[in-house]
Protein backbone atom coordinates (compact mmCIF):
# COMPACT_ATOMS: atom_id res chain seq x y z
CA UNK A 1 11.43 -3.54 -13.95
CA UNK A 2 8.06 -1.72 -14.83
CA UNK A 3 6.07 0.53 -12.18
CA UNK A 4 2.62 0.66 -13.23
CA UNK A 5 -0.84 1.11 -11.88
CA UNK A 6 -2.54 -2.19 -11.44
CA UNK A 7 -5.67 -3.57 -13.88
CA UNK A 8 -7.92 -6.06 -13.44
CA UNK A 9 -5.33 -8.62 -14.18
CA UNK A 10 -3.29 -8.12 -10.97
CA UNK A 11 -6.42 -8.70 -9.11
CA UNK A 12 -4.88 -12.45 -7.69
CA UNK A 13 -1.69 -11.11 -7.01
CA UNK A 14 -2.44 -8.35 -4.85
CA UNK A 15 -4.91 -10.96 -2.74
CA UNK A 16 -2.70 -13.17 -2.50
CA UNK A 17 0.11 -10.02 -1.71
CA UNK A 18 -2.65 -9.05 1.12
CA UNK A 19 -2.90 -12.61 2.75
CA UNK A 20 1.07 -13.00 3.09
CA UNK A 21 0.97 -9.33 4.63
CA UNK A 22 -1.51 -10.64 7.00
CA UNK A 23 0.15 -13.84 7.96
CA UNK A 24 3.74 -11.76 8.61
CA UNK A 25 2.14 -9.74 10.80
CA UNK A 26 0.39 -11.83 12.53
CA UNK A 27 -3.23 -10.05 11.83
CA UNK A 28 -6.57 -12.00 11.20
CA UNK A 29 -6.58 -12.72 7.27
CA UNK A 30 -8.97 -10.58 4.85
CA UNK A 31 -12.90 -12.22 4.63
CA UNK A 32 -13.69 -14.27 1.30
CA UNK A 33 -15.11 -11.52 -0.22
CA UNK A 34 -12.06 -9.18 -0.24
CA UNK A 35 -11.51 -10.34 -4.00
CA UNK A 36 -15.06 -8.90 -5.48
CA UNK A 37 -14.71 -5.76 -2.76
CA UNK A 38 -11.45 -5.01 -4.52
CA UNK A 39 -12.77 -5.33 -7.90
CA UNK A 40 -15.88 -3.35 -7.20
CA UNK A 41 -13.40 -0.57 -5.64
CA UNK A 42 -10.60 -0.56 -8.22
CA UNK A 43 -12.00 -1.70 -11.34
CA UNK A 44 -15.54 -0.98 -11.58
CA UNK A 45 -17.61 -1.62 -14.31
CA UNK A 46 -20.51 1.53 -13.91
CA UNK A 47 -19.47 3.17 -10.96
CA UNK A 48 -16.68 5.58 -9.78
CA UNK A 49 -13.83 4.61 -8.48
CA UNK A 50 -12.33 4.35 -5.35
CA UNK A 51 -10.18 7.40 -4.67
CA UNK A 52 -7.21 4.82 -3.43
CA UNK A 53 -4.48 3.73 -5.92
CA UNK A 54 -2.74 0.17 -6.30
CA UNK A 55 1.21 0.52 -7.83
CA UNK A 56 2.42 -3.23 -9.05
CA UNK A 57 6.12 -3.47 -9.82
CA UNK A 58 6.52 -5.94 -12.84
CA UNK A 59 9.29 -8.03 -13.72
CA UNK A 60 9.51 -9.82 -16.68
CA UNK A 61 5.74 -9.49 -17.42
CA UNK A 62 4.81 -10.74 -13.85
CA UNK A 63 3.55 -9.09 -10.42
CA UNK A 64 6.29 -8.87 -7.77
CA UNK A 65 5.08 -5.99 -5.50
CA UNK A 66 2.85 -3.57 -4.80
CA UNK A 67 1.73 -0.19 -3.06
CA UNK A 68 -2.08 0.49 -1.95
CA UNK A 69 -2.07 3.93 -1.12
CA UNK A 70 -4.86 7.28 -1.31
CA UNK A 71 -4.91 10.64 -0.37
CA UNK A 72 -5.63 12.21 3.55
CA UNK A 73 -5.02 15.55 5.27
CA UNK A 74 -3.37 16.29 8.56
CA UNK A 75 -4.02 19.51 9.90
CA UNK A 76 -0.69 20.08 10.89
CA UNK A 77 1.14 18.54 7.06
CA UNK A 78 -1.83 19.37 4.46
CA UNK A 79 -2.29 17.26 1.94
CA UNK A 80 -0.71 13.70 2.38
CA UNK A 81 -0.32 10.25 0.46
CA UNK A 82 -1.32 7.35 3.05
CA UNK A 83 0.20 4.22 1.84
CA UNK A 84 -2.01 1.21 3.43
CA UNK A 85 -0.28 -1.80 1.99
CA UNK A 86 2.95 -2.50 0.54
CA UNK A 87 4.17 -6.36 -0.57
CA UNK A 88 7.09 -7.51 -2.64
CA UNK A 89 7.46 -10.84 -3.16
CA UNK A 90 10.31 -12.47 -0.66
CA UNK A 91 12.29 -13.78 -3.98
CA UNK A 92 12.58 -10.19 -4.85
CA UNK A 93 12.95 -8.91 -2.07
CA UNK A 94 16.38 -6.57 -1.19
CA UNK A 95 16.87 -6.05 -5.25
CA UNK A 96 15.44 -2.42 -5.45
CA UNK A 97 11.60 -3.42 -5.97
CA UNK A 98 10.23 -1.28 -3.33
CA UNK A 99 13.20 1.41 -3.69
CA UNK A 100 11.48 2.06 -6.95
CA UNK A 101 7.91 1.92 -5.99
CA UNK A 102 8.86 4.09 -2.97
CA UNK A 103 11.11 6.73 -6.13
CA UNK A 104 7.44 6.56 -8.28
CA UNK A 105 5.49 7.27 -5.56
CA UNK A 106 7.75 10.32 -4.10
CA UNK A 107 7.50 11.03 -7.63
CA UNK A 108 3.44 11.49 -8.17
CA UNK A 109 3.75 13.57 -4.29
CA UNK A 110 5.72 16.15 -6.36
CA UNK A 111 3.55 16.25 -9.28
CA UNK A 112 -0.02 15.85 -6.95
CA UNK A 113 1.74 18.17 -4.47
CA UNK A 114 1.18 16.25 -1.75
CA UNK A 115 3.47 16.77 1.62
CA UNK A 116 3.91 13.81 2.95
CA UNK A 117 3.87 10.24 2.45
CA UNK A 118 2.82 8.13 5.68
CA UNK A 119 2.45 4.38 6.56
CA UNK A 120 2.68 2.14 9.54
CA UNK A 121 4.80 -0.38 10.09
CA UNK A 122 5.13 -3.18 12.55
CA UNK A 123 7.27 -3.19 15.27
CA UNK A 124 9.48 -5.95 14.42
CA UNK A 125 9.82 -5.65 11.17
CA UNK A 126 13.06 -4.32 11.26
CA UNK A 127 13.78 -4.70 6.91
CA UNK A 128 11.19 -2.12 6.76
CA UNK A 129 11.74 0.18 9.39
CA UNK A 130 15.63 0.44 7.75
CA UNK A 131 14.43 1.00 4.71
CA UNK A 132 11.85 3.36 6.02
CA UNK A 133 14.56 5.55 7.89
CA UNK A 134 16.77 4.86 4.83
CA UNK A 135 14.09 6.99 2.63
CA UNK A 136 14.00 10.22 5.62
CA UNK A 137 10.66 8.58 7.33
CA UNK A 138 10.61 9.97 10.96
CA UNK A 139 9.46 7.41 13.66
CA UNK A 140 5.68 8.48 15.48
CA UNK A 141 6.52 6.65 18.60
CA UNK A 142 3.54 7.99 20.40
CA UNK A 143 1.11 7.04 18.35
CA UNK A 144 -1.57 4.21 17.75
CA UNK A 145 -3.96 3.38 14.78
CA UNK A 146 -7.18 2.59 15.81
CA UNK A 147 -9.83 1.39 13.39
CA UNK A 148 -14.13 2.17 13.95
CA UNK A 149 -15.92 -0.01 12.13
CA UNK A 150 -19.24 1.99 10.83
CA UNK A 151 -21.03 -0.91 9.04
CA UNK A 152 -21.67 -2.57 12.37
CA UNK A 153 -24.94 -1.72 13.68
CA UNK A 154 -24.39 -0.80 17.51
């Protein structure tokens, strides 16, 4: 298994990654256009990028997971890694994929000092809450994301 950042390549994968995140969770899949927004964000051609990352794990020369994650600050923790999206593919699933996307990206916190890494989770989805508590994540009970859209007019 290979843990690299993704290239323009991966680009199908990690939509198609994005929509089966979507459907397990039960939230309203990404608009048509995600596919050019995420090429225009990660892999611009005269422009800077995005300041978010995408890991892909690679088996055998193929995509079978990935880890969309960027940098925040909490006031209380400093400098954090916020991990947005994370996907392995269900035949790969439970065979260390994520284990070692989770190792690389512990991994580039140490070398970026960064404090923390934080992601949500949903509620049922017990596999990843284990694995989550399995890698020292602390449950936020108390908290909920919310989400203001600014490129509505109002």
């Amino acid at each position: 298994m290979k843990i690299r950042n993704a290239v323009l390549s991966d680009l199908d994968f990690i939509v198609r990654a994005n929509a089966e995140v979507n459907a397990e969770s039960k939230l309203k899949p990404a608009d048509i256009s995600l596919k050019e927004r995420l090429k225009n964000d990660f892999f611009p051609a005269n422009k800077t990028r995005s300041n978010a990352r995408i890991m892909i794990a690679e088996i055998d020369g193929a995509p079978v997971g990935m880890v969309v994650y960027s940098a925040c600050y909490f006031m209380k923790e400093g400098d954090s890694i916020w991990v947005s999206n994370e996907y392995v593919d269900e035949k790969h699933r439970k065979s260390g994929v994520m284990t070692a996307m989770m190792n690389r990206l512990k991994e580039i916190a140490r070398e970026e000092n960064y404090n923390h890494i934080c992601f949500l989770i949903d509620k049922d989805n017990t596999p990843s809450r284990d694995f989550a508590f399995k890698n020292g994540a602390k449950d936020v009970d108390n908290l909920r994301l919310f989400f203001i859209d600014t490129k509505k007019a109002e």
